[in-house]
Protein backbone atom coordinates (compact mmCIF):
# COMPACT_ATOMS: atom_id res chain seq x y z
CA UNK A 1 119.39 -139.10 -112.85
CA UNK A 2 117.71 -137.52 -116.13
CA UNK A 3 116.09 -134.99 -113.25
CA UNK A 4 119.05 -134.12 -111.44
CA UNK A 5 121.21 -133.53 -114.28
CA UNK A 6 118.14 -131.03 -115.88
CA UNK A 7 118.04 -129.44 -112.04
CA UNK A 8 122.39 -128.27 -112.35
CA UNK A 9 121.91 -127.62 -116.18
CA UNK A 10 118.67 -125.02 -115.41
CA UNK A 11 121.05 -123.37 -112.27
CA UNK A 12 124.48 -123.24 -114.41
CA UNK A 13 122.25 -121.93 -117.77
CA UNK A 14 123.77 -121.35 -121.17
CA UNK A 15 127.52 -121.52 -119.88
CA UNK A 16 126.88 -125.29 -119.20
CA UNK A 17 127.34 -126.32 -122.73
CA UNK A 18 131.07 -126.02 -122.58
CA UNK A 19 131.63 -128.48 -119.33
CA UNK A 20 128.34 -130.22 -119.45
CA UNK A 21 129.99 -133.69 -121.24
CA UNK A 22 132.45 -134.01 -118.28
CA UNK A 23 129.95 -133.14 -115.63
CA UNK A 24 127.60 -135.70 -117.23
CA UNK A 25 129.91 -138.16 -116.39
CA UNK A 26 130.43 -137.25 -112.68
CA UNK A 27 127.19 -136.13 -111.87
CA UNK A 28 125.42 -139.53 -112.95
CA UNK A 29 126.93 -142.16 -111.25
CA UNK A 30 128.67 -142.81 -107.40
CA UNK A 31 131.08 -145.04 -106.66
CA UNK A 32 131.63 -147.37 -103.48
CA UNK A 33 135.43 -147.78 -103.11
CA UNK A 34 135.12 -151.05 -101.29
CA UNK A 35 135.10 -153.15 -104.26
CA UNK A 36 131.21 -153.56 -104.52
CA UNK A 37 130.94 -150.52 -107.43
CA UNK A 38 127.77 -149.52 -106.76
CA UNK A 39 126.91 -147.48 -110.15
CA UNK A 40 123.42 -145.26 -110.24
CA UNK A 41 124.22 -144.87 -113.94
CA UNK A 42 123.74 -147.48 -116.80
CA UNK A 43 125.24 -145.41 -119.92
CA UNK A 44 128.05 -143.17 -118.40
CA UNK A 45 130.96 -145.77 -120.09
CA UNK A 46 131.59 -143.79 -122.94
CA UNK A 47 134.78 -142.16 -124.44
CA UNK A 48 134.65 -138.79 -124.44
CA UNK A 49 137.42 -137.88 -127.17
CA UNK A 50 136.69 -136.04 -129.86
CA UNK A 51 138.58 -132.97 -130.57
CA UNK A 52 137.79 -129.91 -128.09
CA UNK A 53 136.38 -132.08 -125.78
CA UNK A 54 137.65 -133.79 -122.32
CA UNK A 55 139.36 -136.90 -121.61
CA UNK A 56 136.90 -138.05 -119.24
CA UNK A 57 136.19 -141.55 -119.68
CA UNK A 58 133.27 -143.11 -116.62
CA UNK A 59 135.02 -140.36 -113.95
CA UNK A 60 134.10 -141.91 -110.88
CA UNK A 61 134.42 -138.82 -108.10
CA UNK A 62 131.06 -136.47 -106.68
CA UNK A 63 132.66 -133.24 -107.60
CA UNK A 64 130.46 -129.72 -107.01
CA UNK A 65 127.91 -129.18 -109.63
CA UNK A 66 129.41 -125.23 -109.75
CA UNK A 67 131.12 -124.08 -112.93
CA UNK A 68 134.74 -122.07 -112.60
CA UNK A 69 135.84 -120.10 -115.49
CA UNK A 70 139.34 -118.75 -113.37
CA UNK A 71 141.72 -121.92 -114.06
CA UNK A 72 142.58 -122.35 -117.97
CA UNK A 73 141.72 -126.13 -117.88
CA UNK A 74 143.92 -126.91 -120.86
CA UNK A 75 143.39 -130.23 -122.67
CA UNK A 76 145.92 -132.15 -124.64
CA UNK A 77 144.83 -132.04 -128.49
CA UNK A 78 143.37 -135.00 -129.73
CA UNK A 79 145.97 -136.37 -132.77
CA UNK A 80 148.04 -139.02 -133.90
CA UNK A 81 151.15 -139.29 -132.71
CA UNK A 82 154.43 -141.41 -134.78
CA UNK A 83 155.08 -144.63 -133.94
CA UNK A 84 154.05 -148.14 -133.70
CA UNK A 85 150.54 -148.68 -132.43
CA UNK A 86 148.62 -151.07 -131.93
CA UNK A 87 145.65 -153.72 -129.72
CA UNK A 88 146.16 -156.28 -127.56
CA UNK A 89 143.30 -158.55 -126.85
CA UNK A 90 142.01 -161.63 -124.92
CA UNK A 91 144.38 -160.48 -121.87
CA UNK A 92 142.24 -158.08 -120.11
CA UNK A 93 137.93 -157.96 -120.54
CA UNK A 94 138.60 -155.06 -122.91
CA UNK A 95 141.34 -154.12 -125.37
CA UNK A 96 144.83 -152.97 -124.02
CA UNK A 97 145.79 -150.00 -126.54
CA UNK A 98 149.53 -149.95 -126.83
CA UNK A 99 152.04 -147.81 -128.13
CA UNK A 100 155.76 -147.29 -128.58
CA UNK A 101 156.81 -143.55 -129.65
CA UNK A 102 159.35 -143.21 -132.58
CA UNK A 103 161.60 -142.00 -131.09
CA UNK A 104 162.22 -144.88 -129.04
CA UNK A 105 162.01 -147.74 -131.85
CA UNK A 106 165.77 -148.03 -132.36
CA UNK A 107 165.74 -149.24 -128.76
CA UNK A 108 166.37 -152.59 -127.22
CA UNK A 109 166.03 -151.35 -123.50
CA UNK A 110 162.45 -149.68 -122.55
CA UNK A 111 160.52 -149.32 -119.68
CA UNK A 112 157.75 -149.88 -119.43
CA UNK A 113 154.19 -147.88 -118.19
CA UNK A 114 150.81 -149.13 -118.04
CA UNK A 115 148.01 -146.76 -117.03
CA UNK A 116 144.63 -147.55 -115.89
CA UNK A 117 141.11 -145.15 -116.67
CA UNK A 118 141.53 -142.89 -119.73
CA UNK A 119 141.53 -141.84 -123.35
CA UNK A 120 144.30 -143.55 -125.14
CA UNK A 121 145.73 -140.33 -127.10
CA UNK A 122 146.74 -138.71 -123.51
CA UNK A 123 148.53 -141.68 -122.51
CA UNK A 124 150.41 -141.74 -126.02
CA UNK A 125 151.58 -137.82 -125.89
CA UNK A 126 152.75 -138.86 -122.18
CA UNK A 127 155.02 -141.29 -123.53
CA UNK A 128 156.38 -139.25 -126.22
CA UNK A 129 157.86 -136.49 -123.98
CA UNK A 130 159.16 -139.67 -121.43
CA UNK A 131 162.98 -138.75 -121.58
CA UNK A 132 163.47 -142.48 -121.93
CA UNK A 133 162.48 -145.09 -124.51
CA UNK A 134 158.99 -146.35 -123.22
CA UNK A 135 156.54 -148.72 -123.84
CA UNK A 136 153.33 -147.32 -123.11
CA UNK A 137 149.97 -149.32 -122.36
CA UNK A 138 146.56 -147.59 -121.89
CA UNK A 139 143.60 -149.61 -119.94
CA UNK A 140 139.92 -148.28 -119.70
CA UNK A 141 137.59 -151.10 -118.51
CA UNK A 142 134.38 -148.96 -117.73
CA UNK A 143 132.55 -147.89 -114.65
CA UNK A 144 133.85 -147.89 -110.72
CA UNK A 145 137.31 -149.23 -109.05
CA UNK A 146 135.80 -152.63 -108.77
CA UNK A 147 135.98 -153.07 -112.76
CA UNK A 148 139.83 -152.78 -112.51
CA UNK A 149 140.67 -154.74 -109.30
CA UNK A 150 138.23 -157.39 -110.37
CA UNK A 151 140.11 -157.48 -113.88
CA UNK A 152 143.24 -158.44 -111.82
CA UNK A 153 141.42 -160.82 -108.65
CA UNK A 154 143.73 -163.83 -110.08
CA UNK A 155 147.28 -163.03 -108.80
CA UNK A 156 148.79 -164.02 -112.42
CA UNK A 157 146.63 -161.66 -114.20
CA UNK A 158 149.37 -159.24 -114.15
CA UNK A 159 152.21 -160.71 -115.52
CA UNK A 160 150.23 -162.46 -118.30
CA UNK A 161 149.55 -158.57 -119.44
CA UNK A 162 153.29 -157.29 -119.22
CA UNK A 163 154.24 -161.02 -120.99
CA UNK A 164 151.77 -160.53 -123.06
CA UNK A 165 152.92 -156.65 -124.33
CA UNK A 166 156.95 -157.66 -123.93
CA UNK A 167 156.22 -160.65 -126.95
CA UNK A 168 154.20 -158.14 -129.24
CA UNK A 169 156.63 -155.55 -128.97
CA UNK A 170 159.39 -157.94 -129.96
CA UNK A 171 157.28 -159.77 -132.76
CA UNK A 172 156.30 -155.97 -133.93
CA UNK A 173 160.08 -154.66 -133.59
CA UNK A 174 161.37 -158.32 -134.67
CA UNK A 175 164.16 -158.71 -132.21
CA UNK A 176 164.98 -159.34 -128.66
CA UNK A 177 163.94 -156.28 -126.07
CA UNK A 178 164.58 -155.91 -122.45
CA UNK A 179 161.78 -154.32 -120.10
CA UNK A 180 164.11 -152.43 -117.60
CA UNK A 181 161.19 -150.57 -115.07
CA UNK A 182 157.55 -151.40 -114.93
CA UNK A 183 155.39 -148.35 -114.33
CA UNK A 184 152.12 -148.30 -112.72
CA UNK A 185 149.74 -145.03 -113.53
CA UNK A 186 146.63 -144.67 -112.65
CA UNK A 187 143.66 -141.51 -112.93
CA UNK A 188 140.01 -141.89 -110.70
CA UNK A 189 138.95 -145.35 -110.91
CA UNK A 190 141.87 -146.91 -112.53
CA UNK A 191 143.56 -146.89 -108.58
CA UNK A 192 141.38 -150.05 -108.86
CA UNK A 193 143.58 -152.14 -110.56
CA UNK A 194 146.99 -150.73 -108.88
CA UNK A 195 145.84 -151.54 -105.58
CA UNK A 196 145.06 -155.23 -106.52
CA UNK A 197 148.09 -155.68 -108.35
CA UNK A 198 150.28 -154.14 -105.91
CA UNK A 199 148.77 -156.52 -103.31
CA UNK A 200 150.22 -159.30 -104.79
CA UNK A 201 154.18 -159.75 -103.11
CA UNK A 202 155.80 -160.68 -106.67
CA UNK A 203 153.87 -157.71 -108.60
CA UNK A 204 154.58 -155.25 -105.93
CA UNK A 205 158.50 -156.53 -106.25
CA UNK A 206 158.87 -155.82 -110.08
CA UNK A 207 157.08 -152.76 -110.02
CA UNK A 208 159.69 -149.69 -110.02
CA UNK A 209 157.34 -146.57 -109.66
CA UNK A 210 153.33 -145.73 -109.27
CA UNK A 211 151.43 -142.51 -109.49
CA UNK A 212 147.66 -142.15 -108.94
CA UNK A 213 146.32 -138.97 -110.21
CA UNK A 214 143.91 -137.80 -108.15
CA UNK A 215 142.54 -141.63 -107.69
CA UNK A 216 142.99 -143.05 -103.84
CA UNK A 217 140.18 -143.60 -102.38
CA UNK A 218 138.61 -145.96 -99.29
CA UNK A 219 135.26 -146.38 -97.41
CA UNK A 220 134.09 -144.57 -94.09
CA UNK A 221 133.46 -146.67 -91.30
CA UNK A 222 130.22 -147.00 -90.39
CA UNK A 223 129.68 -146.53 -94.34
CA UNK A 224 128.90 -143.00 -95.25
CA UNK A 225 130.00 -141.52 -92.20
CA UNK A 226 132.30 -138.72 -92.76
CA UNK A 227 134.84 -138.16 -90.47
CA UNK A 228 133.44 -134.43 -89.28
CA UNK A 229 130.39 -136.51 -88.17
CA UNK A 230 132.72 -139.33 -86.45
CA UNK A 231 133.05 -141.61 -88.97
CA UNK A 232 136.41 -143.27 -89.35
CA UNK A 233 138.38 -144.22 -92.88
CA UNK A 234 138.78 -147.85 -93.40
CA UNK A 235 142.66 -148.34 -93.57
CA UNK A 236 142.58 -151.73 -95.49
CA UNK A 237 141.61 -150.09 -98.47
CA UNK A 238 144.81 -148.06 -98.45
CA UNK A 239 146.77 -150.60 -96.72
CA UNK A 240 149.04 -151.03 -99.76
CA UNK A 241 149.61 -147.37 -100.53
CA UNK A 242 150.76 -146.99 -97.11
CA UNK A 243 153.22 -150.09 -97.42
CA UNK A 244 154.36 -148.16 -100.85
CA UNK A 245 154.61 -144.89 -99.80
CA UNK A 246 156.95 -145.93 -96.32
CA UNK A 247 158.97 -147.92 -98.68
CA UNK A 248 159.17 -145.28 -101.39
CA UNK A 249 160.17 -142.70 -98.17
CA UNK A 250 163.58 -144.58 -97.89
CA UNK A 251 166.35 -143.18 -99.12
CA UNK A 252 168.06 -146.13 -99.84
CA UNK A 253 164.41 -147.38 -101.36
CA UNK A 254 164.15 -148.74 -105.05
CA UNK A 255 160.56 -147.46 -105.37
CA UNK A 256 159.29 -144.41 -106.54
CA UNK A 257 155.70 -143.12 -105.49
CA UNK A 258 153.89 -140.11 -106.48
CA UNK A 259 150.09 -138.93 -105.64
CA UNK A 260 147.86 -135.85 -106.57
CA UNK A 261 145.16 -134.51 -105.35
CA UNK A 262 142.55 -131.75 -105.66
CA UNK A 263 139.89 -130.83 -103.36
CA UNK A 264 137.23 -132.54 -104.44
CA UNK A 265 134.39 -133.78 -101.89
CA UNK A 266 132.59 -136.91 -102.69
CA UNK A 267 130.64 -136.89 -99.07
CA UNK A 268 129.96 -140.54 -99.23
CA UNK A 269 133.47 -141.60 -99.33
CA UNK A 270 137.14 -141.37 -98.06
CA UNK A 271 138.13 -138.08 -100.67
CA UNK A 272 141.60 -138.46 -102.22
CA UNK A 273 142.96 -135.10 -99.96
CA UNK A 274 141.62 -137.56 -96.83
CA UNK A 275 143.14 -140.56 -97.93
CA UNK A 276 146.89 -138.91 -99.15
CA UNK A 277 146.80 -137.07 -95.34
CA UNK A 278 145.82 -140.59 -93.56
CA UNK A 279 149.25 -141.56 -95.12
CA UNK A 280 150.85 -138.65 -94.33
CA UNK A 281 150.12 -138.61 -90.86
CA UNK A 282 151.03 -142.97 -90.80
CA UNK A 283 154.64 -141.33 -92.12
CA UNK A 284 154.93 -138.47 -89.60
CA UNK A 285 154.43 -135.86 -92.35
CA UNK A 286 152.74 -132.92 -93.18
CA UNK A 287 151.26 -131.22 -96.37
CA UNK A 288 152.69 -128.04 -96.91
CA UNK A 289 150.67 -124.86 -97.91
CA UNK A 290 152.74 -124.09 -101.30
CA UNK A 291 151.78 -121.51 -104.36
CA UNK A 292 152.96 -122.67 -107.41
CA UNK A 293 152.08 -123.79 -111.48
CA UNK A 294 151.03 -126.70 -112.62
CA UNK A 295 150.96 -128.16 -115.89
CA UNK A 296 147.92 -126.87 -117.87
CA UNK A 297 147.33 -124.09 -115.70
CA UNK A 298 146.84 -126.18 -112.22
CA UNK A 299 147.27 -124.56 -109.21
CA UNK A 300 149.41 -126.40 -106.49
CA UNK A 301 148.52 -125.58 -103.18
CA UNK A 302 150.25 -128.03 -101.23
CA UNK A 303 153.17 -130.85 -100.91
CA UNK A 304 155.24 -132.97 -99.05
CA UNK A 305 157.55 -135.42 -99.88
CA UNK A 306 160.54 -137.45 -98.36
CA UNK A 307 163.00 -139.27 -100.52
CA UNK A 308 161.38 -141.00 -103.06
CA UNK A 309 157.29 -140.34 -101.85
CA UNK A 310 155.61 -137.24 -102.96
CA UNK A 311 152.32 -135.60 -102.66
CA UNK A 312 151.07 -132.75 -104.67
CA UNK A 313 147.79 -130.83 -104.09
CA UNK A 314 145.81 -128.59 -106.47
CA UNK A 315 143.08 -126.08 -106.27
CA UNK A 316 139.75 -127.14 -107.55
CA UNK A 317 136.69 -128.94 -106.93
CA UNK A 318 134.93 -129.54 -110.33
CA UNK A 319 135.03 -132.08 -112.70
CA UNK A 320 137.44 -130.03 -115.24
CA UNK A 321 139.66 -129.70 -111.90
CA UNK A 322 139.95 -133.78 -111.72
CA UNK A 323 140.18 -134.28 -115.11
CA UNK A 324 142.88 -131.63 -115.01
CA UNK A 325 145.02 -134.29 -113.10
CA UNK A 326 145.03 -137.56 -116.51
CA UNK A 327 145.70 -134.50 -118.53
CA UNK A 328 148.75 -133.65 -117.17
CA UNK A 329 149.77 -137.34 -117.13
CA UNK A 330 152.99 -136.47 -119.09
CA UNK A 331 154.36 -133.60 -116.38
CA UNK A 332 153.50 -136.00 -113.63
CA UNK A 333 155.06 -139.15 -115.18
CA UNK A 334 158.51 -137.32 -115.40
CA UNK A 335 158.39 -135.87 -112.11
CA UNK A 336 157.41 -139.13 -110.96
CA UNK A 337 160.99 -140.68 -112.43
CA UNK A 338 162.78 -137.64 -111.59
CA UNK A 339 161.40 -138.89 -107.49
């Protein structure tokens, strides 16, 4: 790893200093999306967060070593943010970081988001431009999908965590409050845990809305196999996305389901621009070629969307391009709602 990382750094030269932290972390491991989490890289689970820096927290894509300087990859500052704040632990293998903006303390009514794969201070700016009063939770468990659906293998796993945050919220607030929609949010990896809870009949039933951010993933069939060389996606692994997304297509539908994607490649598995069009073409539908601005200076290229299921597609395929997607966590989430 130590080799291949010195090969890009010697080709990219001086200029790799500024992107080199978040191409450490996708350059050093791989990821098998069939649940096995096959990680090349034994120290890539670290937080990167301080101030100037990305997001990026174990980014598990295979995006091109090449540096872009044309797309303004804006980052959310690193700060505190008012409200309460505060841990949850001995629900989940790791701490759940949860936080209710100030703006929404006076409520009794909230909904309710939990996000999987990602530095804690994005996920708390998200919820403090959510037009509603939210409870927000943040999950990062480390490396690979497998981490998060493995977190959530025992069906009840799930609502021990939203128990768990509704009683803390009312001992911290000291009175009675009502969880109205449960959010599901999700960036690389953390698709992971949404797929396992969603596979679950009563989880899927009280969840209201789910967006992956540039996280769906699957396996080739025969493993590795990409489909220019005749290799086929494996459609269990997206089963439940697929069940989502023709629900969410409904008009009459009480789901709401939103994916992005960029353009990265991984080459040894399904890439999230293969996996959204697999679903597309399940539903009939058809990305659009589109030119438009994206939070944070994306670039959309594509979309489609019916009713209450939309796909959005961006330009890039770099790691600042994927991590482009958590950042813009709190332009997604609303359009998400607004689905």
């Amino acid at each position: 790893m130590v080799k291949t990382i010195n090969r890009i750094h010697s080709r990219i030269g001086r200029w790799a200093a500024f992107f080199l932290p978040v191409a450490i972390l996708f350059l050093s491991l791989k990821m098998s999306p069939n649940g096995s989490g096959r990680i090349t890289s034994d120290g890539a689970a670290k937080s990167v967060t301080k101030e100037g820096e990305d997001s990026a927290v174990v980014a598990n894509q295979n995006p091109s070593p090449m540096v872009e300087y044309v797309r303004a990859h804006k980052r959310i500052k690193r700060q505190e943010y008012p409200g309460i704040d505060f841990k949850l632990t001995g629900v989940l293998p790791k701490v759940v970081d949860v936080f209710v903006p100030e703006r929404s303390l006076g409520s009794t009514h909230f909904d309710l988001l939990i996000h999987f794969h990602g530095a804690g201070y994005v996920v708390r700016y998200a919820a403090t431009q959510f037009p509603r009063p939210l409870i927000a939770a943040s999950v990062t468990l480390g490396e690979g999908s497998s981490v998060y659906g493995h977190a959530f293998r025992k069906s009840t796993e799930f609502s021990t965590l939203v128990d768990s945050i509704d009683a803390e919220v009312r001992n911290r607030l000291n009175r009675p409050v009502k969880i109205r929609h449960i959010i599901l949010s999700a960036w690389s990896a953390g698709y992971g845990a949404v797929r396992q809870i969603l596979s679950v009949t009563r989880n899927y039933d009280r969840v209201y809305a789910v967006l992956l951010l540039d996280g769906i993933h699957a396996s080739y069939i025969p493993e590795g196999r990409v489909l220019a060389e005749g290799g086929k996606i494996d459609s269990s692994e997206l089963a439940v996305f697929l069940h989502l997304a023709q629900d969410a297509s409904r008009r009459s539908s009480g789901k709401r389901f939103l994916i992005t994607h960029s353009e990265i490649f991984p080459g040894t598995f399904v890439s999230t621009t293969e996996a959204t069009h697999y679903i597309l073409e399940k539903l009939g539908m058809k990305e659009k070629a589109v030119l438009r601005w994206g939070p944070l200076g994306m670039q959309q290229l594509g979309n489609a969307r019916r009713n209450h299921f939309e796909i959005m597609g961006f330009a890039g395929n770099t790691a600042p391009d994927h991590v482009d997607h958590f950042e813009g966590l709190y332009y997604f989430l609303k359009r998400l709602m607004r689905l």
